[in-house]
N, C-alpha and C. Protein backbone atom coordinates (compact mmCIF):
# COMPACT_ATOMS: atom_id res chain seq x y z
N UNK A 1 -2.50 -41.05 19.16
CA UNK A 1 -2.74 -39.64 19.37
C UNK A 1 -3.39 -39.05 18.11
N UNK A 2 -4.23 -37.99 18.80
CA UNK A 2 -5.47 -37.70 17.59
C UNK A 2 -4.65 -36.26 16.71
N UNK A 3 -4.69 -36.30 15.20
CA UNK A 3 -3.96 -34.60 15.45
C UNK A 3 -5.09 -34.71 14.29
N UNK A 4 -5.39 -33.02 14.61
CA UNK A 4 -6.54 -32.63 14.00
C UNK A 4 -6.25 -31.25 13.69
N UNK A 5 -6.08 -31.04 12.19
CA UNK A 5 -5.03 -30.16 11.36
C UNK A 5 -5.96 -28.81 10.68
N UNK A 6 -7.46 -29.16 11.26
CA UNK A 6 -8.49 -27.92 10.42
C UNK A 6 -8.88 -27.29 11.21
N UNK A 7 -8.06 -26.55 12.21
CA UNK A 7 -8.89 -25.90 13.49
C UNK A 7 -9.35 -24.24 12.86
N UNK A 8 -9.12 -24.15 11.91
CA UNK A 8 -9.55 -22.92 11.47
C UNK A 8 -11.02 -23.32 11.20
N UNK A 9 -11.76 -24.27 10.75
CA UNK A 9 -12.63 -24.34 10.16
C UNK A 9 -14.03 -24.72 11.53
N UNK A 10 -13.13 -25.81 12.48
CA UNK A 10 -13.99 -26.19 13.83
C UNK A 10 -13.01 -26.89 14.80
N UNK A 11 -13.18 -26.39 15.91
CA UNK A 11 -11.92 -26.76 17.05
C UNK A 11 -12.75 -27.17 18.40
N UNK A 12 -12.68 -27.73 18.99
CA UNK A 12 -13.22 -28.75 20.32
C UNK A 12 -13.16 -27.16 21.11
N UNK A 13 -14.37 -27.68 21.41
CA UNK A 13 -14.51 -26.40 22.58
C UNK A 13 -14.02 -26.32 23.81
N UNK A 14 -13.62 -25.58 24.20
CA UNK A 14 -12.74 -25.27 25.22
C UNK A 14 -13.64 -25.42 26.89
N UNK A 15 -12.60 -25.91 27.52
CA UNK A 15 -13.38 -26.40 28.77
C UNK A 15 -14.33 -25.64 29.66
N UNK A 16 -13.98 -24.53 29.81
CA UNK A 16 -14.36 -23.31 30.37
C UNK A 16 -15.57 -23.41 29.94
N UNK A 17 -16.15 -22.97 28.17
CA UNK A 17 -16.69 -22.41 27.62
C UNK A 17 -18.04 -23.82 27.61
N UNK A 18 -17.73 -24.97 27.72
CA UNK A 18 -18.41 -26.04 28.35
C UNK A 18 -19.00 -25.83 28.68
N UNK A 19 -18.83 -25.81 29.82
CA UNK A 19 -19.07 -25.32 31.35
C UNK A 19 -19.95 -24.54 31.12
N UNK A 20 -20.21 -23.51 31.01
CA UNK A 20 -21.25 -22.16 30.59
C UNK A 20 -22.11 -22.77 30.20
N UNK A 21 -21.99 -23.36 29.02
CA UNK A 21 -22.64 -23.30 27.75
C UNK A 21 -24.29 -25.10 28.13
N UNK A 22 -23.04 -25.73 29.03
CA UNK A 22 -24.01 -26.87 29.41
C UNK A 22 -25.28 -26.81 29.68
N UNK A 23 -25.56 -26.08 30.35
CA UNK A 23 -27.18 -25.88 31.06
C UNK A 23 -27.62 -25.31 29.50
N UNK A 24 -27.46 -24.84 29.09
CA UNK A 24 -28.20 -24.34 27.68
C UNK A 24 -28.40 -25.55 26.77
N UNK A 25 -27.48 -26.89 26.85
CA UNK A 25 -27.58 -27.80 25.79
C UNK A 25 -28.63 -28.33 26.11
N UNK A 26 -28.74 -28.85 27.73
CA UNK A 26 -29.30 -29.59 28.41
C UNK A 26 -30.49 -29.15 29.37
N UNK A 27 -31.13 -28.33 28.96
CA UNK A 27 -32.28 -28.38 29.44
C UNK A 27 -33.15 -26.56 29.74
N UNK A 28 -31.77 -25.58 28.94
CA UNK A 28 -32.43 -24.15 29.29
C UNK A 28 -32.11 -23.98 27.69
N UNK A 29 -32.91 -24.51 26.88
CA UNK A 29 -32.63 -24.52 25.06
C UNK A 29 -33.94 -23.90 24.63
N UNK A 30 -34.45 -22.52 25.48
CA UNK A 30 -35.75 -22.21 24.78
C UNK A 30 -35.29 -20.88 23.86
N UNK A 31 -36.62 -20.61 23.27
CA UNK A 31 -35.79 -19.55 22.48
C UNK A 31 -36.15 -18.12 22.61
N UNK A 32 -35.04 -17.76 22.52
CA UNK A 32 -35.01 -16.14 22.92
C UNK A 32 -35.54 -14.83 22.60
N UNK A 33 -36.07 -15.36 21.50
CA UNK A 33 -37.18 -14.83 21.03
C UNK A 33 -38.87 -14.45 21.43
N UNK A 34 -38.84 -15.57 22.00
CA UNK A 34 -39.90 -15.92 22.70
C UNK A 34 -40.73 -15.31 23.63
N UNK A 35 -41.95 -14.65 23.76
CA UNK A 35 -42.34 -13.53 24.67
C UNK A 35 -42.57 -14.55 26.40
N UNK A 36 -42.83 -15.73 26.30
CA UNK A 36 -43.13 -16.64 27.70
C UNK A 36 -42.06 -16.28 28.05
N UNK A 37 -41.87 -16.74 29.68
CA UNK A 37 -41.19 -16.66 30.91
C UNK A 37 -39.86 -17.75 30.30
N UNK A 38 -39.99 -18.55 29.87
CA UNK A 38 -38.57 -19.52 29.65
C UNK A 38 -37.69 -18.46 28.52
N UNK A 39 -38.76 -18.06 27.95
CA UNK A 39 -38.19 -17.62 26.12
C UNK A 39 -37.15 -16.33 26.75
N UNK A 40 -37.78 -15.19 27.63
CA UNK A 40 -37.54 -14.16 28.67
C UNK A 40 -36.23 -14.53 29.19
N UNK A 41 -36.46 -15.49 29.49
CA UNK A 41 -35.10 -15.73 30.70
C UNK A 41 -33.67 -16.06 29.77
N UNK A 42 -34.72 -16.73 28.42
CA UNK A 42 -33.11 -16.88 27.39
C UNK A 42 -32.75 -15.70 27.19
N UNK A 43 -33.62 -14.92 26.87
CA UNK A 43 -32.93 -13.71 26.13
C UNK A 43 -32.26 -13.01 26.86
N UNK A 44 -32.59 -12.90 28.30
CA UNK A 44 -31.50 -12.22 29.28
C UNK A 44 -30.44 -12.79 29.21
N UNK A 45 -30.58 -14.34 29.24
CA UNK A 45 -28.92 -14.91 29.60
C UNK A 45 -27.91 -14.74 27.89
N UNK A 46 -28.51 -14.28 26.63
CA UNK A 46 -28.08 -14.02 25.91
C UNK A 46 -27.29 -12.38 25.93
N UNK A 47 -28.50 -11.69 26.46
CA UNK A 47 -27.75 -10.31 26.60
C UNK A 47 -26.73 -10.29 27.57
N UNK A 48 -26.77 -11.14 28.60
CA UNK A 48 -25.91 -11.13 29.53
C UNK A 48 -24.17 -11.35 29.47
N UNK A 49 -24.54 -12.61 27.93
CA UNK A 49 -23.44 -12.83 27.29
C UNK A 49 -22.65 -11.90 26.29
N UNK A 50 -23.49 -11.25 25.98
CA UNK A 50 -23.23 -9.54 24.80
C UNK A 50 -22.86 -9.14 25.73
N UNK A 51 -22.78 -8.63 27.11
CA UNK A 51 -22.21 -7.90 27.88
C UNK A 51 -21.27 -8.18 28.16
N UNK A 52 -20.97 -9.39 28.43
CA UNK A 52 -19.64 -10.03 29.02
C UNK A 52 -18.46 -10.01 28.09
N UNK A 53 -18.87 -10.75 26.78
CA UNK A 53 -17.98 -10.58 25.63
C UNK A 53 -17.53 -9.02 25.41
N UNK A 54 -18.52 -8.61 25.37
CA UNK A 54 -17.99 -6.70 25.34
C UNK A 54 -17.12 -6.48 25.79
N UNK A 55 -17.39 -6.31 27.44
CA UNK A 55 -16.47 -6.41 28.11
C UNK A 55 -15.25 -6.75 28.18
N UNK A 56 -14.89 -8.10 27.68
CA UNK A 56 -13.68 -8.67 27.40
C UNK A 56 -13.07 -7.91 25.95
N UNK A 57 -13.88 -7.58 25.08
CA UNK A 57 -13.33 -6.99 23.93
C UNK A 57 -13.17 -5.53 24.09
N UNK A 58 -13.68 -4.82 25.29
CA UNK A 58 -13.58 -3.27 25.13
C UNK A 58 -14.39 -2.45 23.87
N UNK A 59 -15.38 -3.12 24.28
CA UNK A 59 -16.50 -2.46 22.72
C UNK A 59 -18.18 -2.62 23.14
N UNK A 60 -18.58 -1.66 22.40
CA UNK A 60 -20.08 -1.24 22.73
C UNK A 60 -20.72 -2.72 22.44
N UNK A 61 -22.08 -3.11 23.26
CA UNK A 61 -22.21 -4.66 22.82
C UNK A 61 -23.39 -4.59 22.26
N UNK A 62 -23.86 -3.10 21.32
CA UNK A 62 -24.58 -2.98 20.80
C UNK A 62 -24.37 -3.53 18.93
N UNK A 63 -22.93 -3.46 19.01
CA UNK A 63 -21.96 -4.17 18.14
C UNK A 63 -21.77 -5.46 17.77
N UNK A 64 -22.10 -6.53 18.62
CA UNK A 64 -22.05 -7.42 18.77
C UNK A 64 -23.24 -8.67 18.38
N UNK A 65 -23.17 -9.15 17.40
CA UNK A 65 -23.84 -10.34 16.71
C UNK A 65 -23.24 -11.43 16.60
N UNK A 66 -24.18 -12.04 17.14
CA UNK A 66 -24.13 -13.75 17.08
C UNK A 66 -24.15 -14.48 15.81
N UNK A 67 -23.67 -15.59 15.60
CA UNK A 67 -24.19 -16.08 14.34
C UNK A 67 -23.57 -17.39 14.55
N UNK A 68 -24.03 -18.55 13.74
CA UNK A 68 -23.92 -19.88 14.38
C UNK A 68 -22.48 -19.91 13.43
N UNK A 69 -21.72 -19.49 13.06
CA UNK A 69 -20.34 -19.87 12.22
C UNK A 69 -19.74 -18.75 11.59
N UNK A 70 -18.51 -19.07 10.75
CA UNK A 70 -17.86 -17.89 9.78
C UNK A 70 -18.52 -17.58 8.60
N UNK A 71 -18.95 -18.94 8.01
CA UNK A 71 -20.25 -18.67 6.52
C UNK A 71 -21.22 -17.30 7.33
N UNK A 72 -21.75 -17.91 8.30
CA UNK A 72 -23.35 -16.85 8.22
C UNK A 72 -22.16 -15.62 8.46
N UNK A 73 -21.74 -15.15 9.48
CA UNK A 73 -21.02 -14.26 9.82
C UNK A 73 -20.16 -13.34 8.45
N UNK A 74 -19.63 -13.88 7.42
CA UNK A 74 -18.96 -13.22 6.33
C UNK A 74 -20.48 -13.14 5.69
N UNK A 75 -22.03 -13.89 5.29
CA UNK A 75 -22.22 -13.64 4.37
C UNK A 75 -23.31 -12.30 5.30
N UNK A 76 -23.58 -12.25 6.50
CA UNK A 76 -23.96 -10.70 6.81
C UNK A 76 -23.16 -9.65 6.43
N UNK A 77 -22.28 -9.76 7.40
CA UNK A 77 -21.20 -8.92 6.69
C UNK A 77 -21.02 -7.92 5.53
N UNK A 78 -20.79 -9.07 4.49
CA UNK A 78 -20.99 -8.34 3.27
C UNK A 78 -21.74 -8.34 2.73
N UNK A 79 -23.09 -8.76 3.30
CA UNK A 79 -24.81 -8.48 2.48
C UNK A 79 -25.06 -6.74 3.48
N UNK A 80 -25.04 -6.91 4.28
CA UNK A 80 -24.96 -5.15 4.93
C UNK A 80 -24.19 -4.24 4.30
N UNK A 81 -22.75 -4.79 4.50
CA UNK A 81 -21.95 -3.35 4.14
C UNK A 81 -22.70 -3.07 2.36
N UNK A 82 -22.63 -4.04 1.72
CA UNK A 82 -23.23 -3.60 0.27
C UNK A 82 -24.49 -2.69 0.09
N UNK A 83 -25.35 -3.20 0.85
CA UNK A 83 -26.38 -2.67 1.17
C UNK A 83 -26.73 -1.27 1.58
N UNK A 84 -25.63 -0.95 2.70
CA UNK A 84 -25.23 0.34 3.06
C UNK A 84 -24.80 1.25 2.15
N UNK A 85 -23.55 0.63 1.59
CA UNK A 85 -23.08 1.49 0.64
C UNK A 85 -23.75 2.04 -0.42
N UNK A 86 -24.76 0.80 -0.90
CA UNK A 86 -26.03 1.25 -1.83
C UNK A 86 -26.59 2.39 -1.60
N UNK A 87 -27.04 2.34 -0.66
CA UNK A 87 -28.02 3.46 0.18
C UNK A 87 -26.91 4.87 -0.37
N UNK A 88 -25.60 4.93 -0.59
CA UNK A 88 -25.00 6.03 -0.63
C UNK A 88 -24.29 6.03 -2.09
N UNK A 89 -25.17 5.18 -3.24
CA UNK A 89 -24.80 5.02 -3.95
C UNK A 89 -23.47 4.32 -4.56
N UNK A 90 -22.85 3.43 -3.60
CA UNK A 90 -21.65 3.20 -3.65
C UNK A 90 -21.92 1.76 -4.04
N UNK A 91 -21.71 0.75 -5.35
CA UNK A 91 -22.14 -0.30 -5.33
C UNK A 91 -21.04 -1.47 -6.05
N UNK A 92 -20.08 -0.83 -5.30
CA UNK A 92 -18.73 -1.66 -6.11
C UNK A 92 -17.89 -2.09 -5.20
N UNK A 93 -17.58 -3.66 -5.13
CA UNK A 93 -17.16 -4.58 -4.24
C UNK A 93 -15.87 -4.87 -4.14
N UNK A 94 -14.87 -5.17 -3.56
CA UNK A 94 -13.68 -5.20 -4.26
C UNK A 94 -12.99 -6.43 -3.23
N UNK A 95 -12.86 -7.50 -3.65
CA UNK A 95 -11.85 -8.82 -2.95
C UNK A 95 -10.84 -9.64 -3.97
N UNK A 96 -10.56 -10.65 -3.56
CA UNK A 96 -9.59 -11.31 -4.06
C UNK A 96 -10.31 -12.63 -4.74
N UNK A 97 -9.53 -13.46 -5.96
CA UNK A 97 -9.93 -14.24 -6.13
C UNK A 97 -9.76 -15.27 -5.14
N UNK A 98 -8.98 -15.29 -4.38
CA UNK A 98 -8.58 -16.95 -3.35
C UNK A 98 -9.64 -16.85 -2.45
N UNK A 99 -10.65 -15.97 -2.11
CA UNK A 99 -11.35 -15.75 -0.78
C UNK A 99 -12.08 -17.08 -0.48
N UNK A 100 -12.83 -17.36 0.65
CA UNK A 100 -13.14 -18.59 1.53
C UNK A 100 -14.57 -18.63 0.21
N UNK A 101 -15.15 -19.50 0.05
CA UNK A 101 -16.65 -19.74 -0.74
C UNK A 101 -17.80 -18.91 -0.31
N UNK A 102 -17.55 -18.67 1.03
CA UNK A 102 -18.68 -18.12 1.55
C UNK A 102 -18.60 -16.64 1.26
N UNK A 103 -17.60 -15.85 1.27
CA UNK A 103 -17.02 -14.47 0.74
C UNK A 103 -17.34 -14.82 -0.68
N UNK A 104 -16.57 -15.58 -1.62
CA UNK A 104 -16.93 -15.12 -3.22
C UNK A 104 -18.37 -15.99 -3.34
N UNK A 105 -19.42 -17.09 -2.70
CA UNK A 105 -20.49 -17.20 -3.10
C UNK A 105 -21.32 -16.05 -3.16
N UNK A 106 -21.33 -15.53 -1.77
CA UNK A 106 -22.03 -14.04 -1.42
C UNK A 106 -21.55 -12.78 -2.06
N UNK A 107 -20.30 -12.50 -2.89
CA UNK A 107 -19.83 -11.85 -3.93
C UNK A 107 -20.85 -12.11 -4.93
N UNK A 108 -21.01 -13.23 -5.57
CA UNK A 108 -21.50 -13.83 -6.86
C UNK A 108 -23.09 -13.75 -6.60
N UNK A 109 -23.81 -13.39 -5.27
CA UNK A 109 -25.17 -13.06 -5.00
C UNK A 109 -25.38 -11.55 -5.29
N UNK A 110 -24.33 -11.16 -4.41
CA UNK A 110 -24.31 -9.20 -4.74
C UNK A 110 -24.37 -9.28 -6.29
N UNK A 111 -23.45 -9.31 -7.13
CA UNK A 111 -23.17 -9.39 -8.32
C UNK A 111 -24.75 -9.26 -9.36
N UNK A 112 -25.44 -10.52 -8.86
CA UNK A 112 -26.98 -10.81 -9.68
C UNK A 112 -27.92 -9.82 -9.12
N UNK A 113 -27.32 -9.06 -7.94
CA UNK A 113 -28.06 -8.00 -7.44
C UNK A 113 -28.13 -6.66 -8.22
N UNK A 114 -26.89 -6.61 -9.31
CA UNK A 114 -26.51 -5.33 -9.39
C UNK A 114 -25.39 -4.67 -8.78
N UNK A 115 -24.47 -5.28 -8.16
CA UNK A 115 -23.73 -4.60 -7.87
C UNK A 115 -22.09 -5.12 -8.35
N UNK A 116 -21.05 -3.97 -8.50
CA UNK A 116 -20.30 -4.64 -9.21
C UNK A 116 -18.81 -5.09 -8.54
N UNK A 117 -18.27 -6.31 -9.30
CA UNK A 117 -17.27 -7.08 -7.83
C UNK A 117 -16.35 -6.73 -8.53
N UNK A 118 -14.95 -6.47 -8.60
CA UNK A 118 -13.72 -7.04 -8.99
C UNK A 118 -13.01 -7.49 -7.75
N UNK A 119 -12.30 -8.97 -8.83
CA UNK A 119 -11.91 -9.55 -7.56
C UNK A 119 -10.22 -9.95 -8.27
N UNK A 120 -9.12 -9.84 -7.09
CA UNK A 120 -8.05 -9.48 -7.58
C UNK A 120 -7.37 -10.45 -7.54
N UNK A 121 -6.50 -10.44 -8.38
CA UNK A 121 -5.20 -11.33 -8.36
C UNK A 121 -4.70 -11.43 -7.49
N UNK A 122 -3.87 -12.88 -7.13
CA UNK A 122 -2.79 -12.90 -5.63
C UNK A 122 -1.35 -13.34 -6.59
N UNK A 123 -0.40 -13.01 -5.74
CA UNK A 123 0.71 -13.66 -5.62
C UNK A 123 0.93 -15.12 -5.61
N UNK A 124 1.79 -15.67 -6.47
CA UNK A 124 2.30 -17.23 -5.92
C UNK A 124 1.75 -17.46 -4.39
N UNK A 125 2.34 -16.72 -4.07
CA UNK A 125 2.27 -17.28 -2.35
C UNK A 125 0.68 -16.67 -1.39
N UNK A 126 0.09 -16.51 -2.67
CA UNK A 126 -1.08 -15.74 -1.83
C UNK A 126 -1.51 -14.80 -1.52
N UNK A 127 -0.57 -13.56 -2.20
CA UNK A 127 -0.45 -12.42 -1.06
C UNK A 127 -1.20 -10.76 -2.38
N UNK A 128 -2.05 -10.03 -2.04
CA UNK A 128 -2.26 -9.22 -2.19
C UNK A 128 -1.45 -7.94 -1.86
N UNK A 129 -1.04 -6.71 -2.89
CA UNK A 129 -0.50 -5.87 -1.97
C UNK A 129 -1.37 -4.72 -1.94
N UNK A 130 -1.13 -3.69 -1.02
CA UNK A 130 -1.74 -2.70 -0.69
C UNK A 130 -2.02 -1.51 -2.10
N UNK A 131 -1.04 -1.96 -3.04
CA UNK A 131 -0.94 -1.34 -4.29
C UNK A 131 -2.18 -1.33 -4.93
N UNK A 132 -2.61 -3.00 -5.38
CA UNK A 132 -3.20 -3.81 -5.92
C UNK A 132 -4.57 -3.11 -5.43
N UNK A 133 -4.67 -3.76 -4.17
CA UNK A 133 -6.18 -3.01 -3.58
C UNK A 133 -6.54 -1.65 -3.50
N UNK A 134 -5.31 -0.40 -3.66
CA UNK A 134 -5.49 0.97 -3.68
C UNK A 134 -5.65 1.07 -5.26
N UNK A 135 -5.20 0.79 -6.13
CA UNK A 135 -5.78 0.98 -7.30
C UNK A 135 -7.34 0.53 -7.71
N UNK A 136 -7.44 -0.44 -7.32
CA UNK A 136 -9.06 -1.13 -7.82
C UNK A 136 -9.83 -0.10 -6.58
N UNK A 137 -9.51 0.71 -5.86
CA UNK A 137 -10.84 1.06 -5.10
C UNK A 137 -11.18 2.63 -6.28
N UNK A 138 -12.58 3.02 -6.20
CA UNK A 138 -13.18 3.87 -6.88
C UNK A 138 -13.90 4.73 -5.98
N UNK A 139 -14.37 5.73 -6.50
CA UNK A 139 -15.84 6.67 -6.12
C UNK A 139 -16.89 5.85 -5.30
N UNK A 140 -17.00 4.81 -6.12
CA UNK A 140 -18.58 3.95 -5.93
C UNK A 140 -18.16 2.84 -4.97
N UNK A 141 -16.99 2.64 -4.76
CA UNK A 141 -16.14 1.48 -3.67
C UNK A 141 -17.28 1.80 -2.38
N UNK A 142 -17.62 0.57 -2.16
CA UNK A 142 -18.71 0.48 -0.80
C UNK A 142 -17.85 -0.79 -0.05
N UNK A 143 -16.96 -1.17 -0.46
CA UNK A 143 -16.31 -2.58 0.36
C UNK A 143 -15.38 -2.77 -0.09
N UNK A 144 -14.14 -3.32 0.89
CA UNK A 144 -12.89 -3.99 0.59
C UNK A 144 -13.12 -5.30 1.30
N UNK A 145 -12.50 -6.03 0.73
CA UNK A 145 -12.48 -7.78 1.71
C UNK A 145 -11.92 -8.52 1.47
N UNK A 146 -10.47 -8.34 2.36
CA UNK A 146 -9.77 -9.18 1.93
C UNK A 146 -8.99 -9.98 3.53
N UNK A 147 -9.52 -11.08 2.97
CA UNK A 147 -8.72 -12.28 3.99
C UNK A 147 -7.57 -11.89 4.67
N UNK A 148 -7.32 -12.37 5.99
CA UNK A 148 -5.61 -12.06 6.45
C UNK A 148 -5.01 -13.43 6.49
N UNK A 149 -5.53 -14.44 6.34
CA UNK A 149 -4.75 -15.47 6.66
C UNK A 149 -6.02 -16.79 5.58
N UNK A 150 -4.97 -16.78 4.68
CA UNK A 150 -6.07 -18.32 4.04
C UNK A 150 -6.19 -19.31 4.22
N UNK A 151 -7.46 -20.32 4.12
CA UNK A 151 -7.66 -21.21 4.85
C UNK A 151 -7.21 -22.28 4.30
N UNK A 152 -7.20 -22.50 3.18
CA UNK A 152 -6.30 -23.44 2.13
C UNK A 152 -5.24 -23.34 2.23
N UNK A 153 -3.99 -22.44 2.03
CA UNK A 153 -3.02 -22.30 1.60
C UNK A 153 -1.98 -21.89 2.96
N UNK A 154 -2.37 -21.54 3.69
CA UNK A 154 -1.78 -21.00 4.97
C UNK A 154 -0.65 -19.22 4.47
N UNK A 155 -1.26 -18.71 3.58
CA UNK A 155 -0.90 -17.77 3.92
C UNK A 155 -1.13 -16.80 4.56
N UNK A 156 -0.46 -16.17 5.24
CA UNK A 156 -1.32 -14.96 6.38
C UNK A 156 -0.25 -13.43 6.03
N UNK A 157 -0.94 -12.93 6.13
CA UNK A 157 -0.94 -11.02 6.20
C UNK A 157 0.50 -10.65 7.20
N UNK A 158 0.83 -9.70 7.23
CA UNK A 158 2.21 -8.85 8.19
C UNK A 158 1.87 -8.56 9.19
């Protein structure tokens, strides 16, 4: 028997989601971008999927971005919100030291950008408190980011 202990990181896809997803591996893989009739038909069956997920989440699916993993997904994330906050003069970052690589690499990119990070101490056991993070936020605070559950250590949030 197989036990496979990193499902935070990548987990066997679920049967259902198979299913869907097959005709796309196998033979409707054009891209959606694309102004032709195949490229067209992806991009519907993509919006179709923004709708559906919406749906299931109860949220506008104008909201809703794709991204092939958690790296790309955290390093938009916090390349926007910084960005934003810029725009309003706000250029000060604020996370933890334990965060995933992809959170403090993309910290350490903002950073050479100009913008400024502190990143906080944890607890033995991992844990940030609400103290900790209400003191380090400022005027210029454009971001908080902090993990609920770590991927190393297994600690998770209340």
């Amino acid at each position: 028997m197989k036990v496979y202990a990193d499902n935070a990181a990548t987990t066997t896809i679920s049967q259902h989601a198979l299913a869907e997803m097959i005709q796309y591996y196998d033979g409707k893989y054009e891209n959606a971008s694309s102004l032709h009739t195949q490229g067209q038909a992806a991009a519907d069956a993509l919006e179709n999927a923004r709708l559906r997920i919406a749906t299931c989440l109860h949220c506008d699916a104008k909201g809703l971005y794709f991204t092939s993993g958690g790296s790309e997904s955290d390093n938009q994330a916090l390349i926007t919100a910084a960005h934003l906050g810029a725009k309003k003069g706000k250029r000060h970052l604020i996370s933890t030291k334990i965060e995933h690589h992809a959170v403090l690499h993309t910290l350490e990119r903002l950073a050479k950008e100009g913008f400024e990070v502190t990143l906080l101490d944890v607890s033995r056991e991992g844990m940030v408190t609400a103290e900790q993070v209400e003191a380090a936020i400022r005027e210029d605070t454009a971001l908080v980011s902090v993990m609920f559950a770590n991927n190393e250590i297994g600690t998770k949030g209340c």
